[in-house]
N, C-alpha and C. Protein backbone atom coordinates (compact mmCIF):
# COMPACT_ATOMS: atom_id res chain seq x y z
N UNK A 1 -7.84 11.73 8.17
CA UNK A 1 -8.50 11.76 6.88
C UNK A 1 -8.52 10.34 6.31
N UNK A 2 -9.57 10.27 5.69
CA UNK A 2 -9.66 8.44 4.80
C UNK A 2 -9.78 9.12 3.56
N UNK A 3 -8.92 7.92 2.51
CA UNK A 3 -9.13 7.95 1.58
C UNK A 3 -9.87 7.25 0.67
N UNK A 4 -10.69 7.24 -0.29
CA UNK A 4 -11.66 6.46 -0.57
C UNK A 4 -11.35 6.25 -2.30
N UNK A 5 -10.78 5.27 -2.53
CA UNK A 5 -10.42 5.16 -3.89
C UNK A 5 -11.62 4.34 -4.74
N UNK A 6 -12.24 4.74 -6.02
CA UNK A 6 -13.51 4.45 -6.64
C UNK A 6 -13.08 4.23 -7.73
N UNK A 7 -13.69 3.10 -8.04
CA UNK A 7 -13.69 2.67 -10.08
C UNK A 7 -15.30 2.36 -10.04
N UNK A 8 -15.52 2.42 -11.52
CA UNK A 8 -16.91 2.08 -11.82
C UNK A 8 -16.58 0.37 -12.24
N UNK A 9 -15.42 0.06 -11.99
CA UNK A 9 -15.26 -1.61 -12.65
C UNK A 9 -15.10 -2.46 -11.37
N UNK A 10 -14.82 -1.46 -10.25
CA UNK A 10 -14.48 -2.12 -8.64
C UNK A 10 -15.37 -1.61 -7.74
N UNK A 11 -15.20 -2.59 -6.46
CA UNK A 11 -15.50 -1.64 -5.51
C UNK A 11 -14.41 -1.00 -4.44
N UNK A 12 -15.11 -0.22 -3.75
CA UNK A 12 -14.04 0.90 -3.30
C UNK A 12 -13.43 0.65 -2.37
N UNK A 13 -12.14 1.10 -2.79
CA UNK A 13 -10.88 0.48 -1.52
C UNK A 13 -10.40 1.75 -0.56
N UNK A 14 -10.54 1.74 1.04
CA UNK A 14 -10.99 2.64 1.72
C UNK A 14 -9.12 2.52 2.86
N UNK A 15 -8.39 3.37 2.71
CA UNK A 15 -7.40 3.41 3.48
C UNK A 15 -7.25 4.93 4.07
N UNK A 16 -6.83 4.77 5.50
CA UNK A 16 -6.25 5.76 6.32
C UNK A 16 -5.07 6.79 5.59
N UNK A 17 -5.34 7.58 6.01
CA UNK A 17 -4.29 8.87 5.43
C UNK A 17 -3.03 8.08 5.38
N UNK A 18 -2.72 8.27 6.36
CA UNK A 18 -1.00 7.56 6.26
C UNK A 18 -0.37 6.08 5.33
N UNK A 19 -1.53 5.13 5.02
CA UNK A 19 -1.33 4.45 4.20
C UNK A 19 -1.23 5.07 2.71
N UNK A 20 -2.70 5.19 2.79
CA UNK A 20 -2.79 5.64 1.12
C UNK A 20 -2.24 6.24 0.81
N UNK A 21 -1.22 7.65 1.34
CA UNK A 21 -0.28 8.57 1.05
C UNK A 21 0.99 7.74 0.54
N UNK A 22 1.00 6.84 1.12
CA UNK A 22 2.07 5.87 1.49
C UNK A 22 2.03 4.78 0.41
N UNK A 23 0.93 4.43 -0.23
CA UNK A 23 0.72 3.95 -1.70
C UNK A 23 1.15 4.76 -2.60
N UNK A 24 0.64 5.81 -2.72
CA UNK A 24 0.36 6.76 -3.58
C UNK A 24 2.04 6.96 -4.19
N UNK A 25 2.93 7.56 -2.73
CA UNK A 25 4.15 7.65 -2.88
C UNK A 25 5.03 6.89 -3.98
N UNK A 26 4.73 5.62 -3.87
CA UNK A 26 5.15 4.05 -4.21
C UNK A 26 4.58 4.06 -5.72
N UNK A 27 3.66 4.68 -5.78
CA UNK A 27 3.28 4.51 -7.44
C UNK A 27 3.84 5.70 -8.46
N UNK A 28 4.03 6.88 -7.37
CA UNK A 28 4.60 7.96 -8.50
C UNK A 28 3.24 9.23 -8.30
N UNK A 29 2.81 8.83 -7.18
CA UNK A 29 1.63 10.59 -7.56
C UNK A 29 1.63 10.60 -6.10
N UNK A 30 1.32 11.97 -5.96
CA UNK A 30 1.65 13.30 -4.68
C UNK A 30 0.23 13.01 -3.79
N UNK A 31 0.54 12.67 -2.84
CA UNK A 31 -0.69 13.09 -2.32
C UNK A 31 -1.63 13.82 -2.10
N UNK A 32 -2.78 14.05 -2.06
CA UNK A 32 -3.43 15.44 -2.59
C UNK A 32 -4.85 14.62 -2.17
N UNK A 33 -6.16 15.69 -2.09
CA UNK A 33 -7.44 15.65 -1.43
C UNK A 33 -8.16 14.70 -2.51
N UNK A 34 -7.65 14.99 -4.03
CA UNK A 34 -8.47 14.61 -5.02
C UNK A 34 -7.16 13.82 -6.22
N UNK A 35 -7.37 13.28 -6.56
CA UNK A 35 -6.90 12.42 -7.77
C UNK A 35 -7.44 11.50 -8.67
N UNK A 36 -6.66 11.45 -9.54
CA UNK A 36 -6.77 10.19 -10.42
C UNK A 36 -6.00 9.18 -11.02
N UNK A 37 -6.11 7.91 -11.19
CA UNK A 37 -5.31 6.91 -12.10
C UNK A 37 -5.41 6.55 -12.52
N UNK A 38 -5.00 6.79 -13.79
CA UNK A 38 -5.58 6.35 -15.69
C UNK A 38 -5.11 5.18 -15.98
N UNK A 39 -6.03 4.33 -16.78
CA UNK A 39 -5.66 3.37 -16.86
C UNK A 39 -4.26 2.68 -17.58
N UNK A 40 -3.67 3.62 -18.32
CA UNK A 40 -2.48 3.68 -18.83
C UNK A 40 -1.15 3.75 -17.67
N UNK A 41 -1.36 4.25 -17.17
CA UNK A 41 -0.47 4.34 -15.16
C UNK A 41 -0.71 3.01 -14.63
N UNK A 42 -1.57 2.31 -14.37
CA UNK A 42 -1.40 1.24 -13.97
C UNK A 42 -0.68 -0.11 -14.16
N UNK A 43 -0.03 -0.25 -15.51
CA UNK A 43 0.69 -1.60 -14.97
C UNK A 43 1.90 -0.99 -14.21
N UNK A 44 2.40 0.34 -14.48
CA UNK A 44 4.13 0.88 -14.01
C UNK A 44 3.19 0.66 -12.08
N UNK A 45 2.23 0.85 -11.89
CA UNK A 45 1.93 1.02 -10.65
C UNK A 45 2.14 0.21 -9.82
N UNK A 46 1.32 -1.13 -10.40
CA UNK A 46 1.17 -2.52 -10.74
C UNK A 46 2.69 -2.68 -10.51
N UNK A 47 3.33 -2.56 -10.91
CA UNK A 47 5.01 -3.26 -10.92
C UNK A 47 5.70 -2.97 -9.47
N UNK A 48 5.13 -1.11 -9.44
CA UNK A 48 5.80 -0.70 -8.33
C UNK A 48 4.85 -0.97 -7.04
N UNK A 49 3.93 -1.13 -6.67
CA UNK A 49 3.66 -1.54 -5.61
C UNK A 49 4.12 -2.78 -5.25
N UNK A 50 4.25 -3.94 -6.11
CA UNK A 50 4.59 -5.11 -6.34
C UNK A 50 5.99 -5.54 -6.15
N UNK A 51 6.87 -4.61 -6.44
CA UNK A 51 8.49 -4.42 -6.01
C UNK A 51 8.57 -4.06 -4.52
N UNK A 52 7.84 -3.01 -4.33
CA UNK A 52 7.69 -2.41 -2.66
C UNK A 52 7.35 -3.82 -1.91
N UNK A 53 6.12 -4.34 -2.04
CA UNK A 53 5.70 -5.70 -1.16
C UNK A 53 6.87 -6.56 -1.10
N UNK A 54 7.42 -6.84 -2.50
CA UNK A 54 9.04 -8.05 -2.08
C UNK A 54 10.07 -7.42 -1.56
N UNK A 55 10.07 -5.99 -1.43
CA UNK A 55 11.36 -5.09 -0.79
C UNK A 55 11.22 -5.61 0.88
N UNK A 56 9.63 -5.35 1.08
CA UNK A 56 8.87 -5.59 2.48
C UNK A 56 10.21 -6.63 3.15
N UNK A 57 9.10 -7.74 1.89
CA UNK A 57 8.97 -9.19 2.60
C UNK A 57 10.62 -9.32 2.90
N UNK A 58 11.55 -9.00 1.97
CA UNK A 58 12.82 -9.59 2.03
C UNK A 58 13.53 -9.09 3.58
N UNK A 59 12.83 -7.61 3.74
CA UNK A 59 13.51 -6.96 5.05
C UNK A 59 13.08 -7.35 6.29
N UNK A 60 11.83 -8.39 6.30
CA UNK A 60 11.10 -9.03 7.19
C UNK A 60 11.93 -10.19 7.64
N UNK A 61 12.11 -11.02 6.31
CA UNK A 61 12.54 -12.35 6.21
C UNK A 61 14.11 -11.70 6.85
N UNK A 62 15.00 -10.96 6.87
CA UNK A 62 16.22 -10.45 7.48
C UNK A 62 15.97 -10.25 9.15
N UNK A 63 15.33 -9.95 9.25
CA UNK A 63 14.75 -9.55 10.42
C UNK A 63 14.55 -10.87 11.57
N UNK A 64 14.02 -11.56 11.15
CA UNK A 64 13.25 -12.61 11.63
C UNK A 64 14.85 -13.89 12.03
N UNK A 65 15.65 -13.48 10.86
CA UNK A 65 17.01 -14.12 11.13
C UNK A 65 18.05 -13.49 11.97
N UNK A 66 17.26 -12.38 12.10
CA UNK A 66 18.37 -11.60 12.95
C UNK A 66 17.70 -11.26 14.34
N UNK A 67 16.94 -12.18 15.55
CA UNK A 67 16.31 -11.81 16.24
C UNK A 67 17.03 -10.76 16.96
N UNK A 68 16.07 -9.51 18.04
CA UNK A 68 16.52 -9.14 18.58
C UNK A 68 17.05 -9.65 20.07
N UNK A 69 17.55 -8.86 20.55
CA UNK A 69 18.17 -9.72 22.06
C UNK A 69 17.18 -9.04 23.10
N UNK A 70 17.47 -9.61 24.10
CA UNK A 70 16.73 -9.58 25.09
C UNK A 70 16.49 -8.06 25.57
N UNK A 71 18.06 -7.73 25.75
CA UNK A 71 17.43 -6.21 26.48
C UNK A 71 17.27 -5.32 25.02
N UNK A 72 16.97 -5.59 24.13
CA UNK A 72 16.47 -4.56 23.22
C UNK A 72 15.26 -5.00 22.51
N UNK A 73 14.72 -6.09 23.71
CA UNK A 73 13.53 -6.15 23.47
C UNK A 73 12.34 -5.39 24.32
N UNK A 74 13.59 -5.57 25.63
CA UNK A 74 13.35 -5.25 26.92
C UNK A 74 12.99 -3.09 26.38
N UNK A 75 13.49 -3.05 25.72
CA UNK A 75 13.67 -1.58 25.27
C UNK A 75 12.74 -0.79 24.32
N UNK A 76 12.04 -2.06 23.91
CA UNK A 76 10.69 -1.96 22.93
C UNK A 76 9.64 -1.04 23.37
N UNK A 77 8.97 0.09 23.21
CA UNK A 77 7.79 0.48 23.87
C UNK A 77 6.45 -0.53 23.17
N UNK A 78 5.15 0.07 23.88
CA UNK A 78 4.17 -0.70 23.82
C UNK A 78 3.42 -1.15 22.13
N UNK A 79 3.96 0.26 21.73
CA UNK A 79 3.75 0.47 20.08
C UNK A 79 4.52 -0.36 19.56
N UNK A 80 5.35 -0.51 19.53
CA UNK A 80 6.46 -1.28 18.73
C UNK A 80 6.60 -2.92 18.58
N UNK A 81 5.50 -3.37 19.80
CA UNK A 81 4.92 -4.43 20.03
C UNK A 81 4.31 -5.16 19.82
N UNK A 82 3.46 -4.78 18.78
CA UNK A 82 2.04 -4.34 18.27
C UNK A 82 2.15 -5.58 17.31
N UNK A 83 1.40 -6.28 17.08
CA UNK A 83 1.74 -7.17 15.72
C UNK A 83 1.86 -6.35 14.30
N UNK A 84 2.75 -6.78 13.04
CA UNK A 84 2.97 -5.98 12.72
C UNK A 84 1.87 -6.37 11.24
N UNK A 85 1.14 -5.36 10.63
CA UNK A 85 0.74 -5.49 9.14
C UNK A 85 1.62 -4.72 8.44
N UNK A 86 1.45 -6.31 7.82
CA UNK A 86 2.65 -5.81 6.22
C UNK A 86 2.36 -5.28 5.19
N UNK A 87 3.40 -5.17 4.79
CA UNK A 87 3.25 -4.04 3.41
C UNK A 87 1.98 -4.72 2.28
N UNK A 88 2.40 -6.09 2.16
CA UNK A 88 1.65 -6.86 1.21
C UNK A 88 -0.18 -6.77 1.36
N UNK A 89 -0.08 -7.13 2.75
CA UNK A 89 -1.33 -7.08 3.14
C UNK A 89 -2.13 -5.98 2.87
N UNK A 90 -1.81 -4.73 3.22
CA UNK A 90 -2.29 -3.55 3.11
C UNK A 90 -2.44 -2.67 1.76
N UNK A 91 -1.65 -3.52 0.72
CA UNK A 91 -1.23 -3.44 -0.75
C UNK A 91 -2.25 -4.09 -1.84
N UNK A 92 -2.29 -4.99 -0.99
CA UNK A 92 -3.27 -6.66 -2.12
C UNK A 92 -4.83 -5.82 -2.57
N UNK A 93 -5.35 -5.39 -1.33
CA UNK A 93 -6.98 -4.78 -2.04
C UNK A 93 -6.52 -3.35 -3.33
N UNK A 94 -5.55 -2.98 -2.83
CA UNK A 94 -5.24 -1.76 -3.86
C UNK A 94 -4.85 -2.28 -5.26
N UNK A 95 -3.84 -3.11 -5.38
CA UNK A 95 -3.10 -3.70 -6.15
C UNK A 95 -4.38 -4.86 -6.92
N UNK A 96 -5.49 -5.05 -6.38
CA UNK A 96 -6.50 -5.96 -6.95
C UNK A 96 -7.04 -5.33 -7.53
N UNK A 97 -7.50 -4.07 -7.30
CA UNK A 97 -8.34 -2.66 -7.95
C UNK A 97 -7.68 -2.48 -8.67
N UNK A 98 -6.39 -1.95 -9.06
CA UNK A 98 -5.57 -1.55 -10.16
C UNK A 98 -5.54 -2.66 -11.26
N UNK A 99 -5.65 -3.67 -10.79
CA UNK A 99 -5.68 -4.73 -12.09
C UNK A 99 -6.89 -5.23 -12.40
N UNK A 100 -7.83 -4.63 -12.07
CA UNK A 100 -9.12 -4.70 -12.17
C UNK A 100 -9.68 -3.40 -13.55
N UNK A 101 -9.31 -2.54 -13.00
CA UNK A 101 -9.90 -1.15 -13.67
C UNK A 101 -8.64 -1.16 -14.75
N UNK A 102 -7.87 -1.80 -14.69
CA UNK A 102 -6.89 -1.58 -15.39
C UNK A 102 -7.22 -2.34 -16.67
N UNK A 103 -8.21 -3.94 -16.18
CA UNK A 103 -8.75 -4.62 -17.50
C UNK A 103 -9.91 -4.34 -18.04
N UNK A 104 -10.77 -3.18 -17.14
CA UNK A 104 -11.41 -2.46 -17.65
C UNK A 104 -11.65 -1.16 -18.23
N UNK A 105 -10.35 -0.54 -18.24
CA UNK A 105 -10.02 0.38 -18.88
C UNK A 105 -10.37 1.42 -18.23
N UNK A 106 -10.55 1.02 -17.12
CA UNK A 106 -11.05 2.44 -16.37
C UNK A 106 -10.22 3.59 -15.46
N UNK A 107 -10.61 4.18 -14.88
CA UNK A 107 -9.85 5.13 -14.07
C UNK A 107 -10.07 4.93 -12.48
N UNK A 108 -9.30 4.88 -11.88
CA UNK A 108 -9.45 4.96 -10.10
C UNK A 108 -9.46 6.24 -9.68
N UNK A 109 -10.58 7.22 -8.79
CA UNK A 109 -10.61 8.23 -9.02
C UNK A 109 -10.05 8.39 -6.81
N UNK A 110 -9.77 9.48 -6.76
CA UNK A 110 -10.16 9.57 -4.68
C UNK A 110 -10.72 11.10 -4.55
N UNK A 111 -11.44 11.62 -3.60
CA UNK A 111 -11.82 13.06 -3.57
C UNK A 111 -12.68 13.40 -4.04
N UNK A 112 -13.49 12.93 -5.43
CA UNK A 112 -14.18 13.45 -6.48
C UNK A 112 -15.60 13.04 -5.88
């Protein structure tokens, strides 16, 4: 399933089920076929997606100091390999829309 999030102040920011669920989570509303986000919800959203991205980055930046070793790299399947997109990245078009409709007073609608 895609989700297709719409403002009349933006244009539309288009994420895979498992992300956008995965936003959604992070802001405080249930995933569901149809929704909305008033413009009054958005700066707490705004904050919390924004906390999630530096939660990301910090567990990245740990990571990166803590390489793995050889045979548990050796132990990696092909998926796990994968270059990785970050939280931020996948956050920024959403998080641009919300502060968008948010200075326009508008609503972000998905489903409708």
């Amino acid at each position: 399933m895609i989700y297709e999030f719409k403002c009349r102040a933006t244009g539309t920011v288009v994420m895979t089920q498992q992300i956008a669920e995965h936003m959604l989570g992070i802001i405080g509303k249930e995933p569901a076929a149809k929704g909305v986000i008033l413009p009054a919800q958005m700066p707490e959203a705004i904050r919390a997606l924004e906390a999630a991205v530096e939660l990301d980055r910090e567990e990245e930046r740990k990571a990166r100091e803590h390489p793995k070793s050889a045979s548990e790299e050796a132990e990696l399947d092909d998926e796990e390999r994968q270059p990785v997109v970050s939280l931020g990245q996948r956050a920024w078009p959403f998080i641009e829309m919300l502060r968008s409709a948010a200075a326009a007073d508008r609503e972000i609608t998905w489903g409708v």
